[in-house]
Protein backbone atom coordinates (compact mmCIF):
# COMPACT_ATOMS: atom_id res chain seq x y z
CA UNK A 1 -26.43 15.72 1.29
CA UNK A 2 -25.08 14.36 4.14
CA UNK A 3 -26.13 16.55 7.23
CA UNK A 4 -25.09 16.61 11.10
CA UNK A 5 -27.77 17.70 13.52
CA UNK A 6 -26.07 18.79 16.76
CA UNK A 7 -28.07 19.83 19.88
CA UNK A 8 -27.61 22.48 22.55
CA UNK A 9 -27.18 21.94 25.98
CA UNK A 10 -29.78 19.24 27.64
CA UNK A 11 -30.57 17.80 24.64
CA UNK A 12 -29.90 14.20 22.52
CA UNK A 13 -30.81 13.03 19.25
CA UNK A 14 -34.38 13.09 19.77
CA UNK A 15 -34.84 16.54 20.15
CA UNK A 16 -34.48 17.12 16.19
CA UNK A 17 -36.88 14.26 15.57
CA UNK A 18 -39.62 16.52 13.54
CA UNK A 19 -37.07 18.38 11.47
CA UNK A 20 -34.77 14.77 10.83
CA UNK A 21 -38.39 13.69 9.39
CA UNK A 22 -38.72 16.55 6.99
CA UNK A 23 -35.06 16.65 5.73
CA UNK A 24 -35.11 13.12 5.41
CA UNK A 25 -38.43 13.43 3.02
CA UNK A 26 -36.05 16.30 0.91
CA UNK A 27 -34.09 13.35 0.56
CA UNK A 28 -31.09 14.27 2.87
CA UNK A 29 -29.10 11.84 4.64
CA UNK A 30 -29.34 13.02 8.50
CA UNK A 31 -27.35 12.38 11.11
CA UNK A 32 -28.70 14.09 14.83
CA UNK A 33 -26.29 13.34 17.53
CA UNK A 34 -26.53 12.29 21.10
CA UNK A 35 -23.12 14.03 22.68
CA UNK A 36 -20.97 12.49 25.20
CA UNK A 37 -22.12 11.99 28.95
CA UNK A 38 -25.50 14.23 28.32
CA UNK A 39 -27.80 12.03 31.11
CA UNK A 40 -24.35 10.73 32.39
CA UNK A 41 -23.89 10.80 36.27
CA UNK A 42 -21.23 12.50 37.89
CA UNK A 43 -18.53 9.86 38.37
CA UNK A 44 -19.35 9.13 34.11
CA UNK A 45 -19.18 12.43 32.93
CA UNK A 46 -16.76 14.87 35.19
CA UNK A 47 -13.54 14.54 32.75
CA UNK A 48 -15.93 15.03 29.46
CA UNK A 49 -15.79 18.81 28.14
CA UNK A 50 -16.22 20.72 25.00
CA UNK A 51 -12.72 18.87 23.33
CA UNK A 52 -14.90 15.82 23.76
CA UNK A 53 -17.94 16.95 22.56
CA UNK A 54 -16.49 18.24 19.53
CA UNK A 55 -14.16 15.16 18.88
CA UNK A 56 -17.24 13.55 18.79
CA UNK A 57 -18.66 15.69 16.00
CA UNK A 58 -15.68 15.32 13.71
CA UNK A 59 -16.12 11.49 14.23
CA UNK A 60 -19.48 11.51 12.37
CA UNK A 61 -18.10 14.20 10.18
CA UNK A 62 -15.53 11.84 9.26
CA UNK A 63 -18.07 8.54 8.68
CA UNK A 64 -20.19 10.70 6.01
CA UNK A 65 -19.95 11.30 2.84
CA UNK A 66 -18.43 14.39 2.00
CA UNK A 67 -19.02 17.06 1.40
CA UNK A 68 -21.32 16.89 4.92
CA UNK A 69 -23.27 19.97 6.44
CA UNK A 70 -23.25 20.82 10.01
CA UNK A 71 -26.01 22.87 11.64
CA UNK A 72 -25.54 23.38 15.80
CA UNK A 73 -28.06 24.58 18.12
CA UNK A 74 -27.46 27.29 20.76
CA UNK A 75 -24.80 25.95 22.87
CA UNK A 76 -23.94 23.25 19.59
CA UNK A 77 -23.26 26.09 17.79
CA UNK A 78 -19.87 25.80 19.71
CA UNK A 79 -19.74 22.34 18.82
CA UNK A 80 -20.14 22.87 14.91
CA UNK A 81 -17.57 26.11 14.61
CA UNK A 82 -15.26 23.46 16.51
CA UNK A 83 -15.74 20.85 14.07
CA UNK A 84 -15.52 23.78 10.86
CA UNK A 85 -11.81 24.62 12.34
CA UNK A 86 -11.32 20.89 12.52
CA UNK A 87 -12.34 19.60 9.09
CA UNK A 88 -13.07 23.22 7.13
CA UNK A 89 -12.33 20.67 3.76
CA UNK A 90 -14.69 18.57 4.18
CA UNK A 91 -17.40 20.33 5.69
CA UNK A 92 -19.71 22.45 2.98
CA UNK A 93 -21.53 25.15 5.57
CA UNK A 94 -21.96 25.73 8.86
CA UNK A 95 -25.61 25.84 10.37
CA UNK A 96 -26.44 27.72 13.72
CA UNK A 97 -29.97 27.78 14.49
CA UNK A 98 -30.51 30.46 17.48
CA UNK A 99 -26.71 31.15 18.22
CA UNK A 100 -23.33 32.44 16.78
CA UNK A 101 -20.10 31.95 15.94
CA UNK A 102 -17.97 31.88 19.07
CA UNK A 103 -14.56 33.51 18.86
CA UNK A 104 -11.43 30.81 20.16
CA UNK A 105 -11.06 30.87 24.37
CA UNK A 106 -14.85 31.33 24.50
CA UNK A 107 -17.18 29.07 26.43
CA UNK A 108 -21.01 28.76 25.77
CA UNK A 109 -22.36 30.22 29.86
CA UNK A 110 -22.56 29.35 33.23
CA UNK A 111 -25.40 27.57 34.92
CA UNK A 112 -25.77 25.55 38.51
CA UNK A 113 -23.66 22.49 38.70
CA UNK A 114 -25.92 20.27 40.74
CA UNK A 115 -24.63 17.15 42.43
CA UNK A 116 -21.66 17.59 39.83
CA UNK A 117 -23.67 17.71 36.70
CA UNK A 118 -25.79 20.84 35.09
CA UNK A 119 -29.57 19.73 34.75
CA UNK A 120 -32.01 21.80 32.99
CA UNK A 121 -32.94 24.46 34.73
CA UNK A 122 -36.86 24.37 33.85
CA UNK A 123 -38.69 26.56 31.15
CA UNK A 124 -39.11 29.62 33.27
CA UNK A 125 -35.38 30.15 33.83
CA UNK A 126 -34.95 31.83 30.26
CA UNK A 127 -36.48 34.91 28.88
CA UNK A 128 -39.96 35.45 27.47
CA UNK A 129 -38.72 36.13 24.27
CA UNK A 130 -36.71 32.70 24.07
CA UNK A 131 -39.53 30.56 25.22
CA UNK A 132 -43.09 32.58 24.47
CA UNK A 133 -43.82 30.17 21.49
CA UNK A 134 -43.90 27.44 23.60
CA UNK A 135 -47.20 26.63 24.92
CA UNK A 136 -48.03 24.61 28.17
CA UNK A 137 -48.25 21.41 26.01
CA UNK A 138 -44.84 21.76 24.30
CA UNK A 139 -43.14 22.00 27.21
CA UNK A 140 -44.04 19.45 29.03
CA UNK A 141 -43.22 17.11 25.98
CA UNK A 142 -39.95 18.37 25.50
CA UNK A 143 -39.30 18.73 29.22
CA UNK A 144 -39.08 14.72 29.46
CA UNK A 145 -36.52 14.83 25.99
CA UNK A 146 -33.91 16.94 28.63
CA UNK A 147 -30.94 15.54 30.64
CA UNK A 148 -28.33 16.96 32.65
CA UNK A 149 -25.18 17.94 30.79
CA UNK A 150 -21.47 16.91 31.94
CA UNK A 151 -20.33 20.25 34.53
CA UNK A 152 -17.22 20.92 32.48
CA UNK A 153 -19.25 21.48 29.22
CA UNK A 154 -20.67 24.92 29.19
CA UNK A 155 -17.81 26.83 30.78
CA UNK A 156 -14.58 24.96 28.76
CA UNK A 157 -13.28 27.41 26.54
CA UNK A 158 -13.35 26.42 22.77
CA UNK A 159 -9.99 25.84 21.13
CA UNK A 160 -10.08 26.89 17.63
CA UNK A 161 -7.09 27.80 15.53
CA UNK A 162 -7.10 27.06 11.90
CA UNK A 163 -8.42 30.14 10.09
CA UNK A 164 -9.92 28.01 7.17
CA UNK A 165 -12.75 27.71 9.00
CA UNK A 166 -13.88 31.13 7.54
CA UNK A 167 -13.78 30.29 4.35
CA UNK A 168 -16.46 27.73 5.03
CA UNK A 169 -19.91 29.08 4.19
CA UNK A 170 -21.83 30.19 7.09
CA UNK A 171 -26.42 30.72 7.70
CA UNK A 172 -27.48 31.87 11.07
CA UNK A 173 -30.91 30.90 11.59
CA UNK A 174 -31.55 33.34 14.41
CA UNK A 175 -35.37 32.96 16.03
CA UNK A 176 -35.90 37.07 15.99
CA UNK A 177 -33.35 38.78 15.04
CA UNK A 178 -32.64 39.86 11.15
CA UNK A 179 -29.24 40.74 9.97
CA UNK A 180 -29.15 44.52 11.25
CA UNK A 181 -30.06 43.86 14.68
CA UNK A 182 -27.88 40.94 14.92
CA UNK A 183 -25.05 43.11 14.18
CA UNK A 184 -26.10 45.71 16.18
CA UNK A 185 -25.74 43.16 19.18
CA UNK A 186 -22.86 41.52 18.14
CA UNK A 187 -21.17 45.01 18.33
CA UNK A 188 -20.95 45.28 22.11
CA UNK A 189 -19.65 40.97 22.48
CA UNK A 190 -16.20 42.25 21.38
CA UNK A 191 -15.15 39.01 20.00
CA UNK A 192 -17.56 37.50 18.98
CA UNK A 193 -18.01 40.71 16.28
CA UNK A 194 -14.74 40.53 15.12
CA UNK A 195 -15.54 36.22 14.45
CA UNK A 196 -18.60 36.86 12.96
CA UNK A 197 -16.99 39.58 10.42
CA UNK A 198 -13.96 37.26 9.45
CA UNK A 199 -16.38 35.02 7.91
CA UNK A 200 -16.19 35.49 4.10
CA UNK A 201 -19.99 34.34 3.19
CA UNK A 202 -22.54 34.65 6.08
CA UNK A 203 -26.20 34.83 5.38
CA UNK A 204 -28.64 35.49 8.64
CA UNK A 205 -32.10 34.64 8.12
CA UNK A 206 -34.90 35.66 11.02
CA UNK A 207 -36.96 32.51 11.53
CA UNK A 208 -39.25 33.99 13.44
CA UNK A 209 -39.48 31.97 16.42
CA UNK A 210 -38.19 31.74 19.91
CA UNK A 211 -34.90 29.97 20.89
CA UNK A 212 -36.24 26.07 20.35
CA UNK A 213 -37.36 26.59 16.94
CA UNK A 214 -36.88 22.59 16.35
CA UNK A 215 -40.08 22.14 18.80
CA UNK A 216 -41.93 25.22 17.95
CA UNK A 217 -42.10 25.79 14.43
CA UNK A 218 -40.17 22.54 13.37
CA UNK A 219 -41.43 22.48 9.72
CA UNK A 220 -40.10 25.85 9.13
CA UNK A 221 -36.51 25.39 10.94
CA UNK A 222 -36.43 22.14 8.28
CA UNK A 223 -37.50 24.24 5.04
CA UNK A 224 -34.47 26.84 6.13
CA UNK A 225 -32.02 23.93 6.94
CA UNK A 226 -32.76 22.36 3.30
CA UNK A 227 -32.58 26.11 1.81
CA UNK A 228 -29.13 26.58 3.34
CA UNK A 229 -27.27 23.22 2.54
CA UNK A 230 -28.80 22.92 -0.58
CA UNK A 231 -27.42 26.15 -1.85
CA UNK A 232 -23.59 24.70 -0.74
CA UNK A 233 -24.42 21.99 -3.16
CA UNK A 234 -25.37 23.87 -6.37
């Protein structure tokens, strides 16, 4: 199957590299994406926002061969709902590795625009439990993979309004949280609930890993991945 690999925030192509190289071996046809003005100064990337990023999405969406699987991490978990409302025919599930469903109007967070872009913020500006699988060596690897992100990005609020995409199969590959306690938190986000329950199939499976499963436990986020799609295509 034909599969889209979309990053979160900070991060291109290259940043699925291990887990392209496994689903690639299960004989998957893989597509990771490097998203509009990520790297991009200023003056390049100040009118870019989440419309683009997703329009970008449903432009490799639309070059595969269908049906295509999406999978979106963290913040490209926006991305890949966006491009589910956009193309809910032609896309067979839905993906999100460490992040959720976001309900329409929502943006991904806030973080310090910096000479007009957002640059990664370092290791030690997210919580233990997102980056305590990460040893010293890992993140200084995958510190060099990260570039800023276009200001307008994070905070645009995602426009979503065909209700087919909830008919399109949905596996939340959430680093520690198992179906109970996901829904437990999702009851005090309001929205984001009533999106997640609006979903007619929805599987979540705990991975067991902190936020950047793709560079800490790679070979497992790639065996999940290959679980998920390949069940849309039996």
């Amino acid at each position: 199957m034909d599969i889209i690999l979309i990053p979160g925030l900070w991060l291109e192509a290259s940043s699925w590299s291990d887990v392209t190289a496994d689903l690639e071996h299960a004989g998957h046809t893989v597509n990771p994406l490097t998203l509009p003005g990520v790297g991009a100064s200023a003056a390049e990337s100040s009118e870019i926002g989440i419309a683009d990023w997703v329009a970008a999405a449903v432009a490799a969406v639309d070059t595969a061969t269908k049906p295509v699987a999406v999978v979106g991490h963290s913040g490209g978990g926006n991305v890949a709902w966006g491009v589910a409302d956009a193309r809910p025919d032609d896309v067979s599930r839905v993906v999100f590795v460490d992040t959720v469903p976001p309900p329409p109007g929502f943006g991904i967070s806030e973080f310090e625009v910096i000479e007009g872009v957002i640059p990664f913020p370092g290791w030690d500006f997210f919580p233990d439990e997102d980056i305590d699988d990460l040893d010293d060596e890992t993140r200084a690897r995958t510190t060099r993979l990260t570039q800023s992100v276009p200001a307008r990005v994070p905070t645009d609020e995602i426009d979503l309004h065909d209700d087919a995409r909830h008919r399109v199969p949905v596996t939340m590959l959430m680093g520690g949280l198992d179906r109970e306690t996901l829904e437990s938190e999702l009851d005090r986000w309001g929205p984001y609930a009533d999106e997640f329950r609006a979903i007619a199939e929805v599987e979540v499976v705990r991975v067991g890993s902190g936020h950047w499963p793709q560079f800490s436990v790679p070979h497992r986020l790639a065996e999940l991945i290959d679980a998920a799609v390949t069940r849309s295509e039996s």
